[in-house]
Protein backbone atom coordinates (compact mmCIF):
# COMPACT_ATOMS: atom_id res chain seq x y z
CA UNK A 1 -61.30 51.95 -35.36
CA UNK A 2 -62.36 51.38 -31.86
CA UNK A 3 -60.39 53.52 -28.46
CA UNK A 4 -58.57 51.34 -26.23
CA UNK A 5 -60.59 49.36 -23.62
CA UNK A 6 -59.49 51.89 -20.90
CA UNK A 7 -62.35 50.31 -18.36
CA UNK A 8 -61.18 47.32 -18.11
CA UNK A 9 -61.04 45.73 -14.45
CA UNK A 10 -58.51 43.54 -13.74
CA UNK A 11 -59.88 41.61 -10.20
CA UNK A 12 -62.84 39.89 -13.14
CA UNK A 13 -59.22 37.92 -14.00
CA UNK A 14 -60.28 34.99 -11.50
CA UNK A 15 -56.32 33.99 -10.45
CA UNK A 16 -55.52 37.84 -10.30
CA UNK A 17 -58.52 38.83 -7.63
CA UNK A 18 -57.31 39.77 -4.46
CA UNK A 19 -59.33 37.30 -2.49
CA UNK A 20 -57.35 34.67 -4.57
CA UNK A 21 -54.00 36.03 -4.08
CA UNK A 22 -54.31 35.93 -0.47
CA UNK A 23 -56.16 32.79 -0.11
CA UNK A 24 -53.01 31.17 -2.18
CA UNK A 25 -50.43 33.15 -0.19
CA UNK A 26 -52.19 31.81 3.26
CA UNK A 27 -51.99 28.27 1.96
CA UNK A 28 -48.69 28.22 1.27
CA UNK A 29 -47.83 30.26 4.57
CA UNK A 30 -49.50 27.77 6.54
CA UNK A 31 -48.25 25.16 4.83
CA UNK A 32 -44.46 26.38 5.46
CA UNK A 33 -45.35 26.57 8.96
CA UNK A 34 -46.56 22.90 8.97
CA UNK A 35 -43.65 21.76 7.78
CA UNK A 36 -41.62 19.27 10.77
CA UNK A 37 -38.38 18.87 8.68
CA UNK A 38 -36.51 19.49 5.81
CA UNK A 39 -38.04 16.85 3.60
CA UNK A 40 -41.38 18.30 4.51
CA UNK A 41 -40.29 22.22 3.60
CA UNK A 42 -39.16 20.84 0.27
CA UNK A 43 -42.64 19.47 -0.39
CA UNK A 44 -44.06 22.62 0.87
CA UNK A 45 -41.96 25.15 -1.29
CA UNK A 46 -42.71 22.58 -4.45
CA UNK A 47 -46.30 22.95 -4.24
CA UNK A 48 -46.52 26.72 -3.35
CA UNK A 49 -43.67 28.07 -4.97
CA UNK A 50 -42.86 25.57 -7.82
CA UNK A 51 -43.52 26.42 -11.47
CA UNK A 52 -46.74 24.97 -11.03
CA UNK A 53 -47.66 26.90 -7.68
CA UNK A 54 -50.98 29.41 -7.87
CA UNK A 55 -48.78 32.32 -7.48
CA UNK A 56 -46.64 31.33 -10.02
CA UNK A 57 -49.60 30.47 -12.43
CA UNK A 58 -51.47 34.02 -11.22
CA UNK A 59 -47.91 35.43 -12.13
CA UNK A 60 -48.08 34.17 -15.54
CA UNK A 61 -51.33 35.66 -16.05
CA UNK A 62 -50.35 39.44 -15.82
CA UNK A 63 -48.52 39.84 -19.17
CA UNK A 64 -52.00 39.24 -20.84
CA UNK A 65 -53.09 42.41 -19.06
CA UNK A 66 -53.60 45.65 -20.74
CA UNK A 67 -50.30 48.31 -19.53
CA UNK A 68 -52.22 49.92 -17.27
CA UNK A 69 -53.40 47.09 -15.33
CA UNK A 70 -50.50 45.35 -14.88
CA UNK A 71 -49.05 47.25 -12.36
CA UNK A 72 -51.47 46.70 -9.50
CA UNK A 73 -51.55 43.14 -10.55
CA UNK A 74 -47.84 42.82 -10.74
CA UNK A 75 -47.29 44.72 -7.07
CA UNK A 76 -49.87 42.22 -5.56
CA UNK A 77 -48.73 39.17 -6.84
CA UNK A 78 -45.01 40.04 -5.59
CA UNK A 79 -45.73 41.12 -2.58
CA UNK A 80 -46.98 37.74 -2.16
CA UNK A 81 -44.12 35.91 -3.33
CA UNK A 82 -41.67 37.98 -1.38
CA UNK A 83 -43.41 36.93 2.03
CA UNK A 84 -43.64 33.12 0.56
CA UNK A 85 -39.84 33.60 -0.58
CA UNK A 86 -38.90 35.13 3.05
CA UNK A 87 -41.08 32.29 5.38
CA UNK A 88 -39.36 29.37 3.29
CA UNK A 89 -36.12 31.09 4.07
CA UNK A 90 -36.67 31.12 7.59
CA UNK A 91 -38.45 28.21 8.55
CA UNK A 92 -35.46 26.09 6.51
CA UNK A 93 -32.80 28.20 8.97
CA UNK A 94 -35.20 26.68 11.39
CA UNK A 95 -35.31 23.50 10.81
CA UNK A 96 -31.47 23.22 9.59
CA UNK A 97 -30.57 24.35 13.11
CA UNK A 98 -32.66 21.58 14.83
CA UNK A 99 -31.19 18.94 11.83
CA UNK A 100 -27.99 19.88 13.16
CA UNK A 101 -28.61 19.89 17.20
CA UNK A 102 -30.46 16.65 16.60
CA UNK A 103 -27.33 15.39 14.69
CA UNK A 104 -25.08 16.34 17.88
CA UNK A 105 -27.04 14.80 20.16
CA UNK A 106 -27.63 11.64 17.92
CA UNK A 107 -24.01 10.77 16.51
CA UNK A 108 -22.18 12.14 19.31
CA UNK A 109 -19.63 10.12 20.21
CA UNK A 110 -18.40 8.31 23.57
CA UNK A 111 -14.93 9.18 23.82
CA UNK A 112 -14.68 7.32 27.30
CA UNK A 113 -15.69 4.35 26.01
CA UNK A 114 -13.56 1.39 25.04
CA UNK A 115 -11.50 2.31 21.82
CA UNK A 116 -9.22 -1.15 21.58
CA UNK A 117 -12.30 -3.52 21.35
CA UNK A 118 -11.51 -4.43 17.81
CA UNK A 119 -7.37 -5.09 18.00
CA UNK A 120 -5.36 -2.69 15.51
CA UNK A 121 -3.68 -4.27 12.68
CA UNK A 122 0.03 -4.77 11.89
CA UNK A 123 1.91 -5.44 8.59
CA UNK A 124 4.01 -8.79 8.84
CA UNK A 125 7.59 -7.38 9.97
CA UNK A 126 9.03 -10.32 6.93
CA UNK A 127 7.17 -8.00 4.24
CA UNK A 128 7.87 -4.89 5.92
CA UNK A 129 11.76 -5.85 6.29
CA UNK A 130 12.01 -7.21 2.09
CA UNK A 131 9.87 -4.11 1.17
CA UNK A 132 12.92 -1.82 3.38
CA UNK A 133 15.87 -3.88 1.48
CA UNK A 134 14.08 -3.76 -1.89
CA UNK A 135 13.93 0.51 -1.13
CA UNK A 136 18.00 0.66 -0.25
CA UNK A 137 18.67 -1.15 -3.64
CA UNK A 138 16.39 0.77 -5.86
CA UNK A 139 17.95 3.77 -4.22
CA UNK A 140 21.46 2.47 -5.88
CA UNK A 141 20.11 2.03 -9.33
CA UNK A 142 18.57 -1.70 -8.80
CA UNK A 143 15.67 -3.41 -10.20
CA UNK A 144 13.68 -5.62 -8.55
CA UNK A 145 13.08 -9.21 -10.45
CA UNK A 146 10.83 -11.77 -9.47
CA UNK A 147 10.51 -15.00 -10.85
CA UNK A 148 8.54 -18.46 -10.08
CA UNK A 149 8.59 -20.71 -6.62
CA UNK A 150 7.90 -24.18 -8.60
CA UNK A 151 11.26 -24.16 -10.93
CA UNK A 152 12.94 -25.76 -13.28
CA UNK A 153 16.00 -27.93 -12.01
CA UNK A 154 18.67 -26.09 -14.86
CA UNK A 155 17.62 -22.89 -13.55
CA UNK A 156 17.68 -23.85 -10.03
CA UNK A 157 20.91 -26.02 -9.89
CA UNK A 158 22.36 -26.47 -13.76
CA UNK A 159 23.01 -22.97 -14.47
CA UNK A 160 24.55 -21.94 -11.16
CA UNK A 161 27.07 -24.81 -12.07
CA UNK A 162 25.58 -27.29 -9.47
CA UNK A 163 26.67 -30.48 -11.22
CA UNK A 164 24.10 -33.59 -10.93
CA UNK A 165 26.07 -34.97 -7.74
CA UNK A 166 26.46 -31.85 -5.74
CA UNK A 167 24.90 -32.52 -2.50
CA UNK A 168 21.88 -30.22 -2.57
CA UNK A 169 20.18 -31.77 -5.11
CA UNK A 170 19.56 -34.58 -3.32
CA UNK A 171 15.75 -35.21 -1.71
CA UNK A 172 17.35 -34.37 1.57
CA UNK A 173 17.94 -31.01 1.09
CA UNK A 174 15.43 -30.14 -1.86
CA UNK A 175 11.59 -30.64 -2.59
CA UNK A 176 10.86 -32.58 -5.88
CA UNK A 177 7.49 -32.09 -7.75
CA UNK A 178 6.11 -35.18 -8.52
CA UNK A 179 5.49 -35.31 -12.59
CA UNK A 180 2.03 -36.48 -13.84
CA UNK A 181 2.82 -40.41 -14.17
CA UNK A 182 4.50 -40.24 -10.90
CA UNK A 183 8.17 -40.08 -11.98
CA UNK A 184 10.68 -37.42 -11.50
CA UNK A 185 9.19 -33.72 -13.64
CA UNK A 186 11.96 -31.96 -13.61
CA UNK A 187 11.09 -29.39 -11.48
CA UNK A 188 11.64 -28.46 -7.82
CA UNK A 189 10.63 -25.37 -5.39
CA UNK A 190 13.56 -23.52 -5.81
CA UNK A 191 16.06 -23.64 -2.71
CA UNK A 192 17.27 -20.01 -3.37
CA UNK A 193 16.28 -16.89 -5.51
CA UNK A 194 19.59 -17.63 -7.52
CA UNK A 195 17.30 -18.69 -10.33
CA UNK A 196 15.71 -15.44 -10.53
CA UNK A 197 19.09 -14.20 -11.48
CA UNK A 198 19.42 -16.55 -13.82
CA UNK A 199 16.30 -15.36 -15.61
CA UNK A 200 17.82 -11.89 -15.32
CA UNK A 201 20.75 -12.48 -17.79
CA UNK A 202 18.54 -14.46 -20.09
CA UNK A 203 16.02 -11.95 -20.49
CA UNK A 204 18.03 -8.41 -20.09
CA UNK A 205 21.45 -7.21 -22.03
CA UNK A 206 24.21 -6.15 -19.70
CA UNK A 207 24.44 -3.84 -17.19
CA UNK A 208 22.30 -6.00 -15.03
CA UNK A 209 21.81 -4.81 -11.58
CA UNK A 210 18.77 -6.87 -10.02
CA UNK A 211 17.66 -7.65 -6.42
CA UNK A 212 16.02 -10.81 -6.01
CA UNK A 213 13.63 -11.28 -2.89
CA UNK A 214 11.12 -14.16 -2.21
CA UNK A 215 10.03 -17.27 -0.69
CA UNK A 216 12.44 -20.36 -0.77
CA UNK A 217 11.94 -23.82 0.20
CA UNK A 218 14.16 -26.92 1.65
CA UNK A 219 13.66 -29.72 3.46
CA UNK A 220 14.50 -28.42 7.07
CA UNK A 221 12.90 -29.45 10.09
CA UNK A 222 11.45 -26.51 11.75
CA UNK A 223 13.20 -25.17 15.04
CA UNK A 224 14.50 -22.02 16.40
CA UNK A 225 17.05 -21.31 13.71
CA UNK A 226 15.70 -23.18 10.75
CA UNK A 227 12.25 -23.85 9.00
CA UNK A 228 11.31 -25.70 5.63
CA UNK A 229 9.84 -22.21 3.83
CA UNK A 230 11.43 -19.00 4.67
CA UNK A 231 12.60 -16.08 2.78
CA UNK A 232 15.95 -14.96 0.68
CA UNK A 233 16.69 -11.88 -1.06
CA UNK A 234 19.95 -12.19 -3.71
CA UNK A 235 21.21 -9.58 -5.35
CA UNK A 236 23.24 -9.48 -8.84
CA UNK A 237 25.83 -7.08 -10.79
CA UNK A 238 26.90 -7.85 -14.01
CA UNK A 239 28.67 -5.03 -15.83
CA UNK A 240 32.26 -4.18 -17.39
CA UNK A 241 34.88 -3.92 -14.81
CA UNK A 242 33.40 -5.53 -11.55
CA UNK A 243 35.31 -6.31 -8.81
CA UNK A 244 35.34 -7.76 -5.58
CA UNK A 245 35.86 -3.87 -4.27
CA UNK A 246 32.50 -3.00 -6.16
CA UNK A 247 31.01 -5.97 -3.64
CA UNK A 248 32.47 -5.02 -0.61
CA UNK A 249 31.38 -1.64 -1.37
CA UNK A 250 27.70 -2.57 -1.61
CA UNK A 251 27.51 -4.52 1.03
CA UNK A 252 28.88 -1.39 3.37
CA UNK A 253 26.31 0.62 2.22
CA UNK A 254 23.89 -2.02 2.63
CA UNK A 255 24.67 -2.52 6.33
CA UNK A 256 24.94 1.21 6.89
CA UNK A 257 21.73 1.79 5.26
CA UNK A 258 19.53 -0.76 7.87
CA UNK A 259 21.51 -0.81 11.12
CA UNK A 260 22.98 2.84 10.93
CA UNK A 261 25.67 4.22 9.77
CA UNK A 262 28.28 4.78 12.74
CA UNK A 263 31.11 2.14 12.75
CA UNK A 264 29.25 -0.43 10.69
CA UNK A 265 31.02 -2.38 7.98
CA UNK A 266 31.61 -5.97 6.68
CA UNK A 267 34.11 -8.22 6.30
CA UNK A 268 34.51 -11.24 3.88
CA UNK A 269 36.29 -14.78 4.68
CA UNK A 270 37.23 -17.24 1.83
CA UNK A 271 34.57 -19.88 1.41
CA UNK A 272 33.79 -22.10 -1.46
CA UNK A 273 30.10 -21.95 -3.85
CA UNK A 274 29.91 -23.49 -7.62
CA UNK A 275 28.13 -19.83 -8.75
CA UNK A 276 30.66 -17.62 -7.52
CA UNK A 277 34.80 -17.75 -8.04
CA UNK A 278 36.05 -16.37 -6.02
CA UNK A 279 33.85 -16.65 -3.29
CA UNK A 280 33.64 -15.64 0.43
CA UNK A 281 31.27 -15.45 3.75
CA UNK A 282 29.79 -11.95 4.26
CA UNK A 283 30.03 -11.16 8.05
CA UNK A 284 29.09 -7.59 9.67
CA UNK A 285 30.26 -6.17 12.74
CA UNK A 286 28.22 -6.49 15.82
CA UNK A 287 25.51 -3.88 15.58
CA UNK A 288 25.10 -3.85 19.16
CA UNK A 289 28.62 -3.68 20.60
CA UNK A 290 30.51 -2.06 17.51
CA UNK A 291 33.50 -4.88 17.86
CA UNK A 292 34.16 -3.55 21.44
CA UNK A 293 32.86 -6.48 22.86
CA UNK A 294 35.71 -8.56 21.84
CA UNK A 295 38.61 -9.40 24.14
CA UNK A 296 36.63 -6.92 26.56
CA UNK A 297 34.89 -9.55 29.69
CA UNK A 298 33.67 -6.15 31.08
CA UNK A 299 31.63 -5.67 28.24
CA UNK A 300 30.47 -9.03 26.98
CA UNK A 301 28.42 -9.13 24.16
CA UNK A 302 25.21 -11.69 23.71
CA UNK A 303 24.41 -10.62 20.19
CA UNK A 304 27.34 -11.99 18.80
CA UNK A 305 28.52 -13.84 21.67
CA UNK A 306 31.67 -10.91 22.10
CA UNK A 307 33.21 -12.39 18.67
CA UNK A 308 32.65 -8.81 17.39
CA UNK A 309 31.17 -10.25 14.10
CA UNK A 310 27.82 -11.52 12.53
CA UNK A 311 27.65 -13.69 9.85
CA UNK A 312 24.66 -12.83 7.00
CA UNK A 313 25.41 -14.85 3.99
CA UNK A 314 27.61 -15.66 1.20
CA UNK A 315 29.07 -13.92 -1.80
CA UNK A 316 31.47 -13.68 -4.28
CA UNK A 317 32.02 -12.99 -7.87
CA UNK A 318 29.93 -14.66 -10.38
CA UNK A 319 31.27 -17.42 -12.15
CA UNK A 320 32.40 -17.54 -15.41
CA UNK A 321 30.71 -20.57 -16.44
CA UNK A 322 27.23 -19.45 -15.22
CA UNK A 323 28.02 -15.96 -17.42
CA UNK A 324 28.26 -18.56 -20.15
CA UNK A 325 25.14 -20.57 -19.47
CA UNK A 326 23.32 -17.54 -19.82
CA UNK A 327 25.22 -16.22 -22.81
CA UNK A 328 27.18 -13.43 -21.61
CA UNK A 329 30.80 -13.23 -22.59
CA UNK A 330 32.42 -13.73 -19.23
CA UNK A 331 36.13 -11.94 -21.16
CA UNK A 332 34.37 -9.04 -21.89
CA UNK A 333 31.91 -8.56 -18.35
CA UNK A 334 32.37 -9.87 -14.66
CA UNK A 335 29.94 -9.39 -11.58
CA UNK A 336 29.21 -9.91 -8.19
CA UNK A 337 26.87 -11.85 -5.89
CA UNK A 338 25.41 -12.01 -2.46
CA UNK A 339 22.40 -13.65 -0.72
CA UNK A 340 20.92 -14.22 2.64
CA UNK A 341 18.15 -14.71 4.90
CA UNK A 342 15.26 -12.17 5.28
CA UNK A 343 14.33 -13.79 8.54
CA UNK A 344 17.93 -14.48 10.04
CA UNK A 345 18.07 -10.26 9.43
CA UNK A 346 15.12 -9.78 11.16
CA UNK A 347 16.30 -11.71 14.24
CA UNK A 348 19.48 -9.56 14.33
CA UNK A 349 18.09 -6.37 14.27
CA UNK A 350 14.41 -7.39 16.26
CA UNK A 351 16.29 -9.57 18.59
CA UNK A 352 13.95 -12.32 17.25
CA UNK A 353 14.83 -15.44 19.33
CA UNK A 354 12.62 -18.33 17.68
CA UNK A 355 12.33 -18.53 13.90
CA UNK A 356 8.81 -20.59 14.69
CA UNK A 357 8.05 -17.04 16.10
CA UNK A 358 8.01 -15.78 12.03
CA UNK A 359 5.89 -18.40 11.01
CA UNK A 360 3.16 -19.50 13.28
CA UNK A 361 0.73 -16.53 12.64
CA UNK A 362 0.03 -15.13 16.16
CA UNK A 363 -0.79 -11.89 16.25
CA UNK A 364 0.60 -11.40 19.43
CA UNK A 365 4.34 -11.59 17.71
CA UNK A 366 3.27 -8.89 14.52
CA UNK A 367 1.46 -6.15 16.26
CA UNK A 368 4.48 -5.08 18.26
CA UNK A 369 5.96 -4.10 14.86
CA UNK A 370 2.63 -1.87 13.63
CA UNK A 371 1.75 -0.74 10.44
CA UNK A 372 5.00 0.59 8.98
CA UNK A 373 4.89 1.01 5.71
């Protein structure tokens, strides 16, 4: 058996010599040094400390030394690595700090300059208002229930017990859609969101609470208080024991809720619609002048011309024959209810003078109202 190879020299390992060592480490030093930005160091640090860098392959080569050559070996090839290791450190703390003065001096930002050269945006105060009256309902328990603009004439006017000669369904008042051979198609852009409550009692079992809002159509000519597509929102209760006081109730709360608390109520006068029995006109007190504007010429009143009053809509308690169009026993539930004009609120509470004003599109009347959401 022969002795161990005790002689053996590890520098006649070609990758392992000295000479080589330093010749790789200098490459890769000068190469670090070389390097004008980040992109540059990684490229560097690849090719001379990568897996496949000399070192690393001159590394490799020690564990196929004999024990008592590896340590000189080992010690020279890490002493290399450490100062490769500690110059890509430092040249990429370099180079990060110029990235980031460049990057102050490039994207820095004029803060003197202009800032309103694009115009801000604004919601349309319509959506924003239906979107506020939607939230005080749901807040009581309500859903809201939507339902289609092009609509059948029984759900529009047959079901609310509108009888085929009550005056609204005449062409003066409503739109007709024309049917396919030109005749009459039944159907019609709805005049109010009433059939939207309509679809409400077919489709759920009492309770029924349901708010109502969307676009409605008749044949107005457009001025300052009227225009041929504008917006309603209806609400409907239909539940054991409803009364007028449940109504009158709601509609405090309703007032309170978007014109503030303080003094604000309603009031209801008689009035006469085929849906609701009985019914009445929904009137609020003057959010402006709390009623003391009435009787008082000190204090006159242009909001509600000192009457003390507003009028929003009408109301009432749904009748009993449009409970039994939609096959609810009208002996064994009542309800109530109320409808009115999204943009007739907005004037009262923006002091909204033209209703043209809603409708035309200038930006000049929405931005004033912002981005509430």
């Amino acid at each position: 058996m022969s002795a161990p190879n005790k002689s053996y020299d590890p520098v006649e390992v070609e990758a392992l010599k000295p000479e080589e060592i330093g010749r790789a480490r200098d490459e890769a030093l000068d190469a670090i040094a070389a390097a004008e930005d980040l992109d540059a160091l990684r490229e560097a640090k690849a090719a001379h400390a990568g897996n496949a860098s000399p070192l690393a392959l001159a590394n490799r080569e020690i564990g196929a030394l004999p024990p008592q050559a590896r340590a000189e070996a080992g010690k020279r090839v890490g002493q290399a690595r450490g100062e490769v290791g500690r110059a890509l450190a430092a040249r990429q703390e370099e180079l990060e700090a110029e990235r980031d003065e460049r990057m102050l001096v490039e994207e820095a930002v004029d803060v003197t300059l202009p800032y309103d050269r694009l115009p801000a945006g604004a919601r349309h105060p319509i959506t924003t208002l239906s979107e506020r009256l939607e939230d005080v309902f749901v807040a009581m328990g309500y859903e809201v229930a939507e339902g289609p603009e092009a609509e059948a004439e029984w759900f529009n006017f047959d079901a609310l017990n509108m009888l085929p000669d009550h005056p609204a369904r005449t062409e003066s008042d409503t739109f007709y859609v024309e049917g396919a051979a030109g005749g009459p198609s039944g159907t019609v852009l709805r005049t109010h969101t009433s059939p939207v409550q309509i679809r409400s009692m077919l489709d759920r079992e009492p309770p029924i609470y349901v708010i109502c809002p969307g676009r409605t159509y008749r044949t107005d000519e457009p001025d300052a208080t009227h225009a041929p597509a504008f917006h309603q929102i209806e609400c409907l209760a239909v539940d054991e024991g409803i009364t007028m006081a449940d109504l009158k109730g709601t509609l405090d709360h309703m007032v309170q809720a978007l014109f503030g608390g303080e003094g604000m109520r309603t009031r209801l006068r008689p009035d006469y619609f085929p849906f609701t029995e009985p019914s009445a006109e929904m009137d609020m007190v003057c959010y402006v002048c709390r009623g003391e504007s009435v009787g008082n010429p000190d204090r006159p009143c242009r909001t509600c011309s000192s009457e003390g009053w507003i009028e929003l809509g009408g109301c009432g308690v749904v009748n009993p024959r449009v409970l039994v169009a939609c096959g609810i026993d009208p002996d064994r539930y009542s309800g109530f209810a109320f409808g009115f004009g999204i943009e007739r609120m907005l004037m009262f509470r923006n002091n909204v003078r033209d209703f043209r004003d809603m409708t035309e599109g200038d930006v000049r009347f929405t931005q004033p109202f912002g981005m509430e959401v």
